[in-house]
N, C-alpha and C. Protein backbone atom coordinates (compact mmCIF):
# COMPACT_ATOMS: atom_id res chain seq x y z
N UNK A 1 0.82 -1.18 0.00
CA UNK A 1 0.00 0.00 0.00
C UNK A 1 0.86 1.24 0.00
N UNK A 2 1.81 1.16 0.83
CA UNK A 2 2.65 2.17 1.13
C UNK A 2 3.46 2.52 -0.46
N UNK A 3 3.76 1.49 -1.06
CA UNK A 3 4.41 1.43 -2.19
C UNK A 3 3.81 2.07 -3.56
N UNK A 4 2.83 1.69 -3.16
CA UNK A 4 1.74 2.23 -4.36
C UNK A 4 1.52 3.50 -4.59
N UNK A 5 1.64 4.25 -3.14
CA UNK A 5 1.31 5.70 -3.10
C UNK A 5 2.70 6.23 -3.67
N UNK A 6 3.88 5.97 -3.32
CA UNK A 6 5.42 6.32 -3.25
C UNK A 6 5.12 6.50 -4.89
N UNK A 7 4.87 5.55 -6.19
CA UNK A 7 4.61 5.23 -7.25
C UNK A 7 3.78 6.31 -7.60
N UNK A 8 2.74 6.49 -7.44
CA UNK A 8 2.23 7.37 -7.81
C UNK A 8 2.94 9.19 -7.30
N UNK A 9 3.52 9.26 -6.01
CA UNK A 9 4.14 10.52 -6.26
C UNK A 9 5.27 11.06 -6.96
N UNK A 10 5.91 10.04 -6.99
CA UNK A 10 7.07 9.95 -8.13
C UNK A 10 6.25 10.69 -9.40
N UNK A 11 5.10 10.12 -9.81
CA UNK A 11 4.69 10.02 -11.62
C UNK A 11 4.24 11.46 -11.19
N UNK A 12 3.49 11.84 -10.37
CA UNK A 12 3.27 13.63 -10.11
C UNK A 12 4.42 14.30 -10.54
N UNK A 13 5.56 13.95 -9.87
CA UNK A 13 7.01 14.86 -10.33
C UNK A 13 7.31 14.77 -10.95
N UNK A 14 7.39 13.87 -11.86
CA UNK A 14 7.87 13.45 -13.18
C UNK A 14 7.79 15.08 -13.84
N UNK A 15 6.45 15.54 -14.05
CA UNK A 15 6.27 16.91 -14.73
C UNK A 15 5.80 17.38 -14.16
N UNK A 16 4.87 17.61 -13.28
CA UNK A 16 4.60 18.14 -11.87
C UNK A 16 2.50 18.12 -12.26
N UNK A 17 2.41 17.67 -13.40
CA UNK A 17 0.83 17.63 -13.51
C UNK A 17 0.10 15.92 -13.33
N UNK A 18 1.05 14.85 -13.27
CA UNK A 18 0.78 13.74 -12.97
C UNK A 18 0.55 12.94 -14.50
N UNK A 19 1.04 13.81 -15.51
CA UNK A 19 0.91 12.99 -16.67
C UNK A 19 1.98 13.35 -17.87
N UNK A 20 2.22 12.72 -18.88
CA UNK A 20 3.23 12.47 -19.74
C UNK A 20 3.17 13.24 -20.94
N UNK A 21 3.97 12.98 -21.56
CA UNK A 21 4.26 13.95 -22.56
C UNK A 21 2.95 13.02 -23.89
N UNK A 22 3.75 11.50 -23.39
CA UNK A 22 2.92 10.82 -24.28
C UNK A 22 1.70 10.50 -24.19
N UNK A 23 0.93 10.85 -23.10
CA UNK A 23 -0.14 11.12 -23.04
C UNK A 23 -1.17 12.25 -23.61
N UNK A 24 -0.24 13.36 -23.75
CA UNK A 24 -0.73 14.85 -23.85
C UNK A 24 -0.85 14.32 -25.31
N UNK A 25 0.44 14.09 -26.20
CA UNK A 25 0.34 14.07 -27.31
C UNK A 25 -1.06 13.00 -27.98
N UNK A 26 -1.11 11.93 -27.24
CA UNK A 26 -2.35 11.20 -28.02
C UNK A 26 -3.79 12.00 -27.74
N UNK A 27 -3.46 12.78 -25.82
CA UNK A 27 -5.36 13.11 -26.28
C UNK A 27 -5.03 14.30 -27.01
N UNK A 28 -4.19 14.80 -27.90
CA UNK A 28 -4.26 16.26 -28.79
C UNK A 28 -4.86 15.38 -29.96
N UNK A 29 -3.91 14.24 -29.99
CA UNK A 29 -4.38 13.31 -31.64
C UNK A 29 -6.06 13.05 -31.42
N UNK A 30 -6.28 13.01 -30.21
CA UNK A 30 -7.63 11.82 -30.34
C UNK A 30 -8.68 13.58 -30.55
N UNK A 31 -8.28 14.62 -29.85
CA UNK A 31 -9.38 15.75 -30.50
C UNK A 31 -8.99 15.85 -31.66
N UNK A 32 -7.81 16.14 -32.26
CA UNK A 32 -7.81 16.22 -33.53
C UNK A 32 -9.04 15.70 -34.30
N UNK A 33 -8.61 14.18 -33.91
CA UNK A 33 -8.87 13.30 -34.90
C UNK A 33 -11.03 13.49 -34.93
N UNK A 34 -11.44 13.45 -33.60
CA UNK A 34 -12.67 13.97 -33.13
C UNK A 34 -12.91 15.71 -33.86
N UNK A 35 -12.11 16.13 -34.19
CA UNK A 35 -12.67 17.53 -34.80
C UNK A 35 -12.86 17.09 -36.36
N UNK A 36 -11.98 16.20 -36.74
CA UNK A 36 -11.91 16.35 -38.62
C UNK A 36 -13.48 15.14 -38.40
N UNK A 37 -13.39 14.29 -37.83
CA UNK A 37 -14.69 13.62 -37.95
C UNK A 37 -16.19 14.41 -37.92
N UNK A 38 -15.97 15.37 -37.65
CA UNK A 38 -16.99 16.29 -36.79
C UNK A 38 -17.08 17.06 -38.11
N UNK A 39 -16.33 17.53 -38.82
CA UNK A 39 -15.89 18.54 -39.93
C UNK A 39 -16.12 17.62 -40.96
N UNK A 40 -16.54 16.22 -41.01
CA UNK A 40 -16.33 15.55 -42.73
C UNK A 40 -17.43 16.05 -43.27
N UNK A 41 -18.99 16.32 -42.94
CA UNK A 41 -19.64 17.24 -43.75
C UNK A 41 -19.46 18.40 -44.21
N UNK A 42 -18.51 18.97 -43.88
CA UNK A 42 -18.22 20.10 -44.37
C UNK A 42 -19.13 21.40 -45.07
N UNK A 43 -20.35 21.43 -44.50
CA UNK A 43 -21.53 21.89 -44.78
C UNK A 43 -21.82 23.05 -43.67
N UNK A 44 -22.03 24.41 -44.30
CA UNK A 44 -21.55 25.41 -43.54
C UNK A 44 -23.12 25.41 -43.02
N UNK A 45 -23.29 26.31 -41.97
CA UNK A 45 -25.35 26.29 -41.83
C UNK A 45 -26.20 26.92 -42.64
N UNK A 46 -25.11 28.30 -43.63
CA UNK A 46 -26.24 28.76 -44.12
C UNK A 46 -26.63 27.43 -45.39
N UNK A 47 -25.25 26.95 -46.09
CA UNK A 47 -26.17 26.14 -47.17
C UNK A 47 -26.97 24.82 -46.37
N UNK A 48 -26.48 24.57 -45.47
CA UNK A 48 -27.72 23.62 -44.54
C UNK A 48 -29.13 24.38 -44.87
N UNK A 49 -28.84 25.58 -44.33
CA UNK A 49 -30.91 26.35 -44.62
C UNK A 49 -31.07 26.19 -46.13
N UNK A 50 -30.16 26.72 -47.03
CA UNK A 50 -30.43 26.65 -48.13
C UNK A 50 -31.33 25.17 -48.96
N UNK A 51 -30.44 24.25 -48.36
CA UNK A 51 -30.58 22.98 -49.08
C UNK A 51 -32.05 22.16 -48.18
N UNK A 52 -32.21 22.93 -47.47
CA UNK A 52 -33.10 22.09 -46.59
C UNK A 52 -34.60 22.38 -46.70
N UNK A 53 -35.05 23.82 -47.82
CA UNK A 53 -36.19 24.18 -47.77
C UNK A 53 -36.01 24.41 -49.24
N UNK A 54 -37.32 24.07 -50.36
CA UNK A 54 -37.44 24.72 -51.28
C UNK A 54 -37.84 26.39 -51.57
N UNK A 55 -39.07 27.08 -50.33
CA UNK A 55 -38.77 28.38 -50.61
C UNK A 55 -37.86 29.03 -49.86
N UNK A 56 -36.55 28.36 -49.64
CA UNK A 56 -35.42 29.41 -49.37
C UNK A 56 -34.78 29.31 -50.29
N UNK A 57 -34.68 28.48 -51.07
CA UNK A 57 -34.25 28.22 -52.74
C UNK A 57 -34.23 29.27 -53.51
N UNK A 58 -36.14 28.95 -53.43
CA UNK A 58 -37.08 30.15 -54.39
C UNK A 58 -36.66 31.58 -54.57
N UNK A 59 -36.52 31.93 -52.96
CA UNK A 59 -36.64 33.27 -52.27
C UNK A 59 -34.95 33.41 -52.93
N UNK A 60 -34.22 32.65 -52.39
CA UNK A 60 -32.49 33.36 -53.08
C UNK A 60 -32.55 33.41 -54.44
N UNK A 61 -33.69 32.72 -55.77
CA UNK A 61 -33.69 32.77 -57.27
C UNK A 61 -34.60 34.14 -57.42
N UNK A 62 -35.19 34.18 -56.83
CA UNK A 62 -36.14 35.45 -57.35
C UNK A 62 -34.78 36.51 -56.56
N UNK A 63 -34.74 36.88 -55.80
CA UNK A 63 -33.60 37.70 -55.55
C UNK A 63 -32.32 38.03 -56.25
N UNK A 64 -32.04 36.88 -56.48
CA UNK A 64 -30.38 36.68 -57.02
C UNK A 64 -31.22 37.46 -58.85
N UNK A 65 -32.30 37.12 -59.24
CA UNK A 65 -32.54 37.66 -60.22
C UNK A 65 -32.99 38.92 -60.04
N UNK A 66 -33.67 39.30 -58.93
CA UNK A 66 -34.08 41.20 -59.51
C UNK A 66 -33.45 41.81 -58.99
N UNK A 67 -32.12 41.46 -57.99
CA UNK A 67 -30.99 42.16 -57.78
C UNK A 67 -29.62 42.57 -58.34
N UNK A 68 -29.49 41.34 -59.25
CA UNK A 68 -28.46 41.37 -60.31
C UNK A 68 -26.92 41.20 -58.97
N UNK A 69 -27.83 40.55 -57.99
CA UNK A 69 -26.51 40.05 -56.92
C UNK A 69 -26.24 38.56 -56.96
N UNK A 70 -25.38 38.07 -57.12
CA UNK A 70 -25.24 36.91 -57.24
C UNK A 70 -24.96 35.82 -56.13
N UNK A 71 -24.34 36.67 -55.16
CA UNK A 71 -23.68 35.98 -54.20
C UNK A 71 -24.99 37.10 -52.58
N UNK A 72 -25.62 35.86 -53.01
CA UNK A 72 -26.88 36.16 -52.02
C UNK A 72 -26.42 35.51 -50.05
N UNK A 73 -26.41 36.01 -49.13
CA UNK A 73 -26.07 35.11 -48.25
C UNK A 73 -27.46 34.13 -47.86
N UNK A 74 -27.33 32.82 -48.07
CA UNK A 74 -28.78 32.31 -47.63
C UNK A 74 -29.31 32.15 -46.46
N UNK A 75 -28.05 32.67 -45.85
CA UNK A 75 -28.58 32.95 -43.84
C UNK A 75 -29.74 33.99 -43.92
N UNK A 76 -28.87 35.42 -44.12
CA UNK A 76 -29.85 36.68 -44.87
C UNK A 76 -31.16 36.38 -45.04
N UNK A 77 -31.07 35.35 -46.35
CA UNK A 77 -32.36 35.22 -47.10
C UNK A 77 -33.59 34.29 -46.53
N UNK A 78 -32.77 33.46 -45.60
CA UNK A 78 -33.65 32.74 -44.45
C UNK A 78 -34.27 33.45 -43.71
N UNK A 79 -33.76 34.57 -43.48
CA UNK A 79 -34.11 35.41 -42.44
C UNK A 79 -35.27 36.39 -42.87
N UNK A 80 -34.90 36.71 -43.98
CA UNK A 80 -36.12 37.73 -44.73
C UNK A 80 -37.07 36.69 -44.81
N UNK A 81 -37.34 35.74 -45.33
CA UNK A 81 -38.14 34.60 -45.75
C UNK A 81 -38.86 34.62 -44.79
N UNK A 82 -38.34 34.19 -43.34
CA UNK A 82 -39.04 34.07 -42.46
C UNK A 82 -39.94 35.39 -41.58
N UNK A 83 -39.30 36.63 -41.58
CA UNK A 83 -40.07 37.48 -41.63
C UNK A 83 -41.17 38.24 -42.51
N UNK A 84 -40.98 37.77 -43.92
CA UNK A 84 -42.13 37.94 -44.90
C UNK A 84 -42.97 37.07 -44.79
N UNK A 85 -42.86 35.65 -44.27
CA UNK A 85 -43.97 34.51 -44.13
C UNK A 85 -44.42 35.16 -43.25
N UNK A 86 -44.24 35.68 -41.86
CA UNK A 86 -44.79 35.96 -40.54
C UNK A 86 -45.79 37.07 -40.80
N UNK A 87 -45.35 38.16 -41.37
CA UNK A 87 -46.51 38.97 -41.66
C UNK A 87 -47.32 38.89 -43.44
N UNK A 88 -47.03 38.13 -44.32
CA UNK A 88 -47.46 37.57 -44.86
C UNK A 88 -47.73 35.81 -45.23
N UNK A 89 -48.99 35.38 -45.20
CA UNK A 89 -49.14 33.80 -44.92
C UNK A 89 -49.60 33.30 -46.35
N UNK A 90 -49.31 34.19 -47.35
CA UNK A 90 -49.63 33.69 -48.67
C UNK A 90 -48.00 34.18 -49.32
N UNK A 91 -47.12 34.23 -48.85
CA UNK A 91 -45.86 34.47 -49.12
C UNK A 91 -44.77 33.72 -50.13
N UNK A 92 -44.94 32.50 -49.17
CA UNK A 92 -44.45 31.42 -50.04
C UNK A 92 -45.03 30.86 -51.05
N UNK A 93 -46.47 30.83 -51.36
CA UNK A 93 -47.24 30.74 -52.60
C UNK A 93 -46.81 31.68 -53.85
N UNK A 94 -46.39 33.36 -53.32
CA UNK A 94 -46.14 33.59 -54.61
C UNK A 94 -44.64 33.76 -54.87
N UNK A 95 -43.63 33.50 -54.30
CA UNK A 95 -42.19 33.51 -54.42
C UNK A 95 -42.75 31.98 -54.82
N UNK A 96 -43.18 30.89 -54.79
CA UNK A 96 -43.24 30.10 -56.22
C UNK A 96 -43.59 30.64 -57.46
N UNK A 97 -44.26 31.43 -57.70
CA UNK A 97 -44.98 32.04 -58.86
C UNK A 97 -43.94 32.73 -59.80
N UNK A 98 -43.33 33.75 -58.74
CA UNK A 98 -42.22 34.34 -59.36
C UNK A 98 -40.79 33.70 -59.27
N UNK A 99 -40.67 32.41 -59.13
CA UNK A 99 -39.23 31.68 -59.14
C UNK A 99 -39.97 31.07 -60.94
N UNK A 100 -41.05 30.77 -60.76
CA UNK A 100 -41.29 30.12 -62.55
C UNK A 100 -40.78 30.80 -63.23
N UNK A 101 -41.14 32.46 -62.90
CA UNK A 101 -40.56 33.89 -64.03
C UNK A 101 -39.12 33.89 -64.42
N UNK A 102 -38.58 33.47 -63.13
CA UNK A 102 -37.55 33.76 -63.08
C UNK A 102 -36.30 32.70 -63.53
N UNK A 103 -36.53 32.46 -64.76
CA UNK A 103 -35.81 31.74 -65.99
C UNK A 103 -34.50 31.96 -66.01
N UNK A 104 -33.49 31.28 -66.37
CA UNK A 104 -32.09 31.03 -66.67
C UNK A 104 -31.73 32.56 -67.77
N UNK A 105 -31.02 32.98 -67.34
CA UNK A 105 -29.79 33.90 -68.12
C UNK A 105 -31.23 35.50 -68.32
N UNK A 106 -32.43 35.30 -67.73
CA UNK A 106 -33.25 36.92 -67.51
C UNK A 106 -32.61 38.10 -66.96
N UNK A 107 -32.77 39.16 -67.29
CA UNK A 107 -31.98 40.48 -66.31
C UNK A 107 -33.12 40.85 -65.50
N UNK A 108 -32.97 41.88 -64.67
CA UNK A 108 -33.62 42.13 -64.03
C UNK A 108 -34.87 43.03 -64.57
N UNK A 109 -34.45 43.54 -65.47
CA UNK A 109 -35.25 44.22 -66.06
C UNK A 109 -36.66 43.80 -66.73
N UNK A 110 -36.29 42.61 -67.60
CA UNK A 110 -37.47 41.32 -68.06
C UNK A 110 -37.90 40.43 -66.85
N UNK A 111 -37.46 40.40 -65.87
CA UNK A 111 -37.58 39.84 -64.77
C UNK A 111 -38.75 40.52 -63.97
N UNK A 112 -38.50 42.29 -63.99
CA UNK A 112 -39.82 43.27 -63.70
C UNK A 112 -41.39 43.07 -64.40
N UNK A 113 -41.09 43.02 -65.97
CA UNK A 113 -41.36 43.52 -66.62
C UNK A 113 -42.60 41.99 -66.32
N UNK A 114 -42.20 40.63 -66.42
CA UNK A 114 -42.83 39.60 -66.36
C UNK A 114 -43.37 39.55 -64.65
N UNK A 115 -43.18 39.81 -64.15
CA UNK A 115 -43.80 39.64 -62.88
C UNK A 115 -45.04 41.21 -62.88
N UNK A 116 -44.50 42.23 -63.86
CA UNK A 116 -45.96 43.52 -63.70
C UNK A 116 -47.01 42.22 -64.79
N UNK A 117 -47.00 41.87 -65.44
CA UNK A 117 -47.88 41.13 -66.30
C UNK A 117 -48.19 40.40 -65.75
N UNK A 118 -47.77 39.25 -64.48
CA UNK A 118 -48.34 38.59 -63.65
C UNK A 118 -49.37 39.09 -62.60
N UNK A 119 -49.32 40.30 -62.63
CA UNK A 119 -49.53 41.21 -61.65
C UNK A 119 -48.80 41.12 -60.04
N UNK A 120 -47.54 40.71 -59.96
CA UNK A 120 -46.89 40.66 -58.92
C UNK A 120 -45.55 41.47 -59.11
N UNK A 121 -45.87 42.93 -59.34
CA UNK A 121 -44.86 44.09 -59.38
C UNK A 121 -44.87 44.70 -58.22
N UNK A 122 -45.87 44.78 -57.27
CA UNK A 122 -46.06 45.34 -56.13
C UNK A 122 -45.21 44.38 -55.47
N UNK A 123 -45.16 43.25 -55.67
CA UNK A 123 -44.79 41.97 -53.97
C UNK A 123 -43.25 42.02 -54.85
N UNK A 124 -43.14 41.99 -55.64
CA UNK A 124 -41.70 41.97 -56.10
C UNK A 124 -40.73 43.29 -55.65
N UNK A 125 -41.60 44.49 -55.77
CA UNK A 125 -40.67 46.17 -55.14
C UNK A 125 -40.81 45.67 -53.57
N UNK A 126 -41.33 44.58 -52.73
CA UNK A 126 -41.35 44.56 -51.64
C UNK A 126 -40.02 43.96 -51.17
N UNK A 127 -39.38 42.71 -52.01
CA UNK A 127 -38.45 41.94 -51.98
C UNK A 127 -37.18 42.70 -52.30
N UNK A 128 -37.71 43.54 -53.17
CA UNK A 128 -36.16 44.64 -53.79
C UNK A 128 -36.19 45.53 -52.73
N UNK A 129 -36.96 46.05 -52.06
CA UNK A 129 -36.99 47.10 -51.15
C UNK A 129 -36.24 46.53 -49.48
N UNK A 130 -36.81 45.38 -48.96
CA UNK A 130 -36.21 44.37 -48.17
C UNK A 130 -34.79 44.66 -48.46
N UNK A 131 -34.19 43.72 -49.44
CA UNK A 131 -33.12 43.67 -49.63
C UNK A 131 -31.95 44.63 -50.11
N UNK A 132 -32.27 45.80 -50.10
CA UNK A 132 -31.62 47.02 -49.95
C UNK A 132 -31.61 47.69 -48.86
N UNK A 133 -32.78 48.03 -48.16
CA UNK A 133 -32.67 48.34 -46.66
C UNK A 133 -32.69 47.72 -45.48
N UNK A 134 -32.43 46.25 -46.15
CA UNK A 134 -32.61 45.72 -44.58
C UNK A 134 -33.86 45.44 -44.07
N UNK A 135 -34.94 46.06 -44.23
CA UNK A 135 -36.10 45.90 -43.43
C UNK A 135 -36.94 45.32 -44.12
N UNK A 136 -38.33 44.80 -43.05
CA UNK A 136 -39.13 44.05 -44.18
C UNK A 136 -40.24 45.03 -43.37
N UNK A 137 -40.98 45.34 -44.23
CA UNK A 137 -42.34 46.25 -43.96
C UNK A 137 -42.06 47.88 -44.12
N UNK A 138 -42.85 48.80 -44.36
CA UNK A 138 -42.44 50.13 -44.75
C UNK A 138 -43.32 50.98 -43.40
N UNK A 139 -44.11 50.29 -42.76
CA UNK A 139 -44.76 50.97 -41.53
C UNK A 139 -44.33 51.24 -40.61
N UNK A 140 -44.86 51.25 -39.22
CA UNK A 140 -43.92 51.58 -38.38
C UNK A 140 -43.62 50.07 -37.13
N UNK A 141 -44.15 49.50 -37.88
CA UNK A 141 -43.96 48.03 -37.59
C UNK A 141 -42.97 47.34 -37.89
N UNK A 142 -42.32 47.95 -39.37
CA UNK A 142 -41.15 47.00 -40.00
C UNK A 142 -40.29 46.05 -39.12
N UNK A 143 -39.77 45.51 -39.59
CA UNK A 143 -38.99 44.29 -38.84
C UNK A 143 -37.07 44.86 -39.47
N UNK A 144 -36.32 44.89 -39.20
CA UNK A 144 -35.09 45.09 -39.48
C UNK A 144 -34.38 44.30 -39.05
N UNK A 145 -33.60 43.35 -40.77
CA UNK A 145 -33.16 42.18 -40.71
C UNK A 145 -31.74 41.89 -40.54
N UNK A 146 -31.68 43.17 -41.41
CA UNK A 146 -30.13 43.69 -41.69
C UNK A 146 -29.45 44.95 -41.85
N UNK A 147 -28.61 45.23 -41.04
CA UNK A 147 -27.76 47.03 -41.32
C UNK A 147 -27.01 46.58 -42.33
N UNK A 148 -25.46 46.76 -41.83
CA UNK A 148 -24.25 46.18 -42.26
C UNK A 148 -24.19 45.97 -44.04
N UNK A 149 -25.14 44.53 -43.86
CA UNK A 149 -25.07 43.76 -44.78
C UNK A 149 -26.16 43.98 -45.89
N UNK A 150 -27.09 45.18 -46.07
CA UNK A 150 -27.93 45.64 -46.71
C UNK A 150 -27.52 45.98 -47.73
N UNK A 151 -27.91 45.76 -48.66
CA UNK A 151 -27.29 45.98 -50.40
C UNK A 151 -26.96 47.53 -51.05
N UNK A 152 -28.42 48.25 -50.46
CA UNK A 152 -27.98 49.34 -50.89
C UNK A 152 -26.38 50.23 -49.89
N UNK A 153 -25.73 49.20 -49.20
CA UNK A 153 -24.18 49.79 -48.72
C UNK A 153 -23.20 48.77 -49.17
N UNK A 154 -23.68 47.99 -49.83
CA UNK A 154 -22.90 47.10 -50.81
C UNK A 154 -22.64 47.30 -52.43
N UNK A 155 -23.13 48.21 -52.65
CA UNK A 155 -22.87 48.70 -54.07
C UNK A 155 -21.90 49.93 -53.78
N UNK A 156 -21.62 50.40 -52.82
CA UNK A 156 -20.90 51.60 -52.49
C UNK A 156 -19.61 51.25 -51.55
N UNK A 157 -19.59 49.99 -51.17
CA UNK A 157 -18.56 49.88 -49.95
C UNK A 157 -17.31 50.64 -50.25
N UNK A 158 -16.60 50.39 -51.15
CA UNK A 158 -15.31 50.34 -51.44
C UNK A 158 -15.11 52.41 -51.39
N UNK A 159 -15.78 52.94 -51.37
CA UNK A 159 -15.91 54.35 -50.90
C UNK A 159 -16.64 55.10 -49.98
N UNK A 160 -17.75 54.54 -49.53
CA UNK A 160 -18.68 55.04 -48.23
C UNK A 160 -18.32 53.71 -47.44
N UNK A 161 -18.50 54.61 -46.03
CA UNK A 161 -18.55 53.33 -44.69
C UNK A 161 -20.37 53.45 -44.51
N UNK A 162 -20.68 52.29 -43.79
CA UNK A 162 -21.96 52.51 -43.31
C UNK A 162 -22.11 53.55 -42.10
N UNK A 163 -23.29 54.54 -42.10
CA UNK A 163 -23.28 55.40 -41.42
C UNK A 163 -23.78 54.75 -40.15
N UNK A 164 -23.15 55.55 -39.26
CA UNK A 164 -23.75 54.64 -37.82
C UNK A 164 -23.03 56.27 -36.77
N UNK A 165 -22.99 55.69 -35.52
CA UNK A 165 -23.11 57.53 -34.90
C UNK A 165 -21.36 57.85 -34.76
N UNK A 166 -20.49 56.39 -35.09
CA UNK A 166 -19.32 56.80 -35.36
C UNK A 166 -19.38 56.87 -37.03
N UNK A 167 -18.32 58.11 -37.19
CA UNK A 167 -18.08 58.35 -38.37
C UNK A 167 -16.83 57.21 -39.36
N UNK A 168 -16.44 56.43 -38.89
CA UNK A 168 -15.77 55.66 -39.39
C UNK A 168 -16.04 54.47 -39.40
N UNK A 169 -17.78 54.02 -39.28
CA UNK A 169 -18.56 52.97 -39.40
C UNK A 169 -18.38 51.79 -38.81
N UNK A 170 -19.11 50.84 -38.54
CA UNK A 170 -19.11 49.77 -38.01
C UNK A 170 -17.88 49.10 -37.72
N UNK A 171 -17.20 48.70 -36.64
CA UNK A 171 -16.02 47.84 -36.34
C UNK A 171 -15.00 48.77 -36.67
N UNK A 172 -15.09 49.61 -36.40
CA UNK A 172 -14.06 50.99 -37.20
C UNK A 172 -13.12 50.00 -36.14
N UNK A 173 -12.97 50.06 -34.85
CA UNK A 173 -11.69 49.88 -34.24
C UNK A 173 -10.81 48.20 -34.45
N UNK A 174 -11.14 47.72 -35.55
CA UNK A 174 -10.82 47.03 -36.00
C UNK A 174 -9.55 46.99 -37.19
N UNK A 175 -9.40 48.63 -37.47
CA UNK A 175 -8.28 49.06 -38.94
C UNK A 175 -7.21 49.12 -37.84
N UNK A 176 -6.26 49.71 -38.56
CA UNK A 176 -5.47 49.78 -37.92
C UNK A 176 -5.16 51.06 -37.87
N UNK A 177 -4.41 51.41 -36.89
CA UNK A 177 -4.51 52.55 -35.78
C UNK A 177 -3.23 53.68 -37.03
N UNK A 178 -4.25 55.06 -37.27
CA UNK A 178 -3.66 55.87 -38.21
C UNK A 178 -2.74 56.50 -37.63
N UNK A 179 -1.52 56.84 -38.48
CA UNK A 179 0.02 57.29 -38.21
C UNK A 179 -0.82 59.11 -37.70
N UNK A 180 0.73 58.66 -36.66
CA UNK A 180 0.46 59.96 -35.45
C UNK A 180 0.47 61.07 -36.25
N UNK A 181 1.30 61.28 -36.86
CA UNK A 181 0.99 62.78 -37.59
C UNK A 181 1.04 62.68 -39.11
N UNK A 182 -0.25 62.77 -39.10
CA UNK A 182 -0.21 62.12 -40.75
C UNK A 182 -0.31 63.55 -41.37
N UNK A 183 -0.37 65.08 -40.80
CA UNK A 183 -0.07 66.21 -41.75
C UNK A 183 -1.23 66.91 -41.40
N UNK A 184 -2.55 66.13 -41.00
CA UNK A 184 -4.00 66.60 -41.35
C UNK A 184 -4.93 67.76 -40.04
N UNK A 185 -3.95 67.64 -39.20
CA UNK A 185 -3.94 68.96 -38.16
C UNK A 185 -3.33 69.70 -38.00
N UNK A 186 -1.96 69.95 -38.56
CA UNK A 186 -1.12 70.73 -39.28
C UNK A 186 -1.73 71.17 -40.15
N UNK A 187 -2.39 70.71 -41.32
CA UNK A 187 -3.35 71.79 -42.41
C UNK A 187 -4.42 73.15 -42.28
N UNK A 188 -4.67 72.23 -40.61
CA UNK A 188 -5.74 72.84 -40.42
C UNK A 188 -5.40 74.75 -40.11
């Protein structure tokens, strides 16, 4: 008994945590190996939403067509989806209607033009309007889905920041920190 304990305080000192090098190294292998197993779908969540509903499909084809955006996020579009079903319950009935319109290699323009002849030009400026400001509804009810990531500050990024109450927009303190005297209070 006495011996047993002696044995075990020894293996404490060994490194002073009671375990081995070769130990450490296999349970690093065994998460490893538990993370890439975990990772073989390789399936991010938004295309999980994507692939998992036909009108989130719909909703990113009618979009991706009267926006002339291609690279739609389908998280985003889950999200609008689900706030246009909520205050509309005939929603998903006609984003089928207008995914039929919305044919291989159309611009946006014939894309309008076939949905006013359907008579769904009104529910279509609702989807273009959404997806430029962010919000879904024009009352004082609207729902707001998205700042940031709202289209109409995505056609402009690369020269406007999004306005917000700092002037150097969202995550500003994220750039990197401007040279001390860059000249521009000296001008003044």
């Amino acid at each position: 008994m006495k011996h047993e304990s002696a044995t075990k305080s020894a293996a404490l000192n060994k490194n002073g945590t009671g375990s081995t090098r070769r130990e450490f190294i296999c349970a690093v292998a065994g998460l490893t190996v538990t993370g890439a197993i975990a990772a073989i779908p390789g399936v991010s969540f938004a295309a999980t939403i994507a692939s998992a509903s036909d009108p989130v499909k719909a909703f990113i084809t009618v979009s991706q067509t009267i926006t002339e955006h291609k690279q739609i996020d389908s998280a985003l579009a889950a999200r609008f989806l689900e706030v246009f079903t909520q205050r509309d319950p005939q929603f998903v009935a006609r984003i089928s209607q207008l995914e039929r319109l919305a044919i291989a290699g159309i611009d946006a323009r014939q894309f309008m033009t076939k949905a006013t002849q359907a008579g769904l030009n009104e529910f279509l400026y609702q989807i273009v309007t959404a997806w430029y400001t962010g919000t879904v509804g024009d009352d004082y009810h609207g729902t707001l889905v998205a700042y940031k990531q709202a289209l109409m500050y995505q056609t402009v990024r690369d020269g406007l920041v999004v306005p917000t109450y700092c002037s150097k927009g969202p995550m500003w303190w994220t750039a990197p920190v401007p040279v001390e005297n860059d000249g521009l209070i000296a001008s003044l």
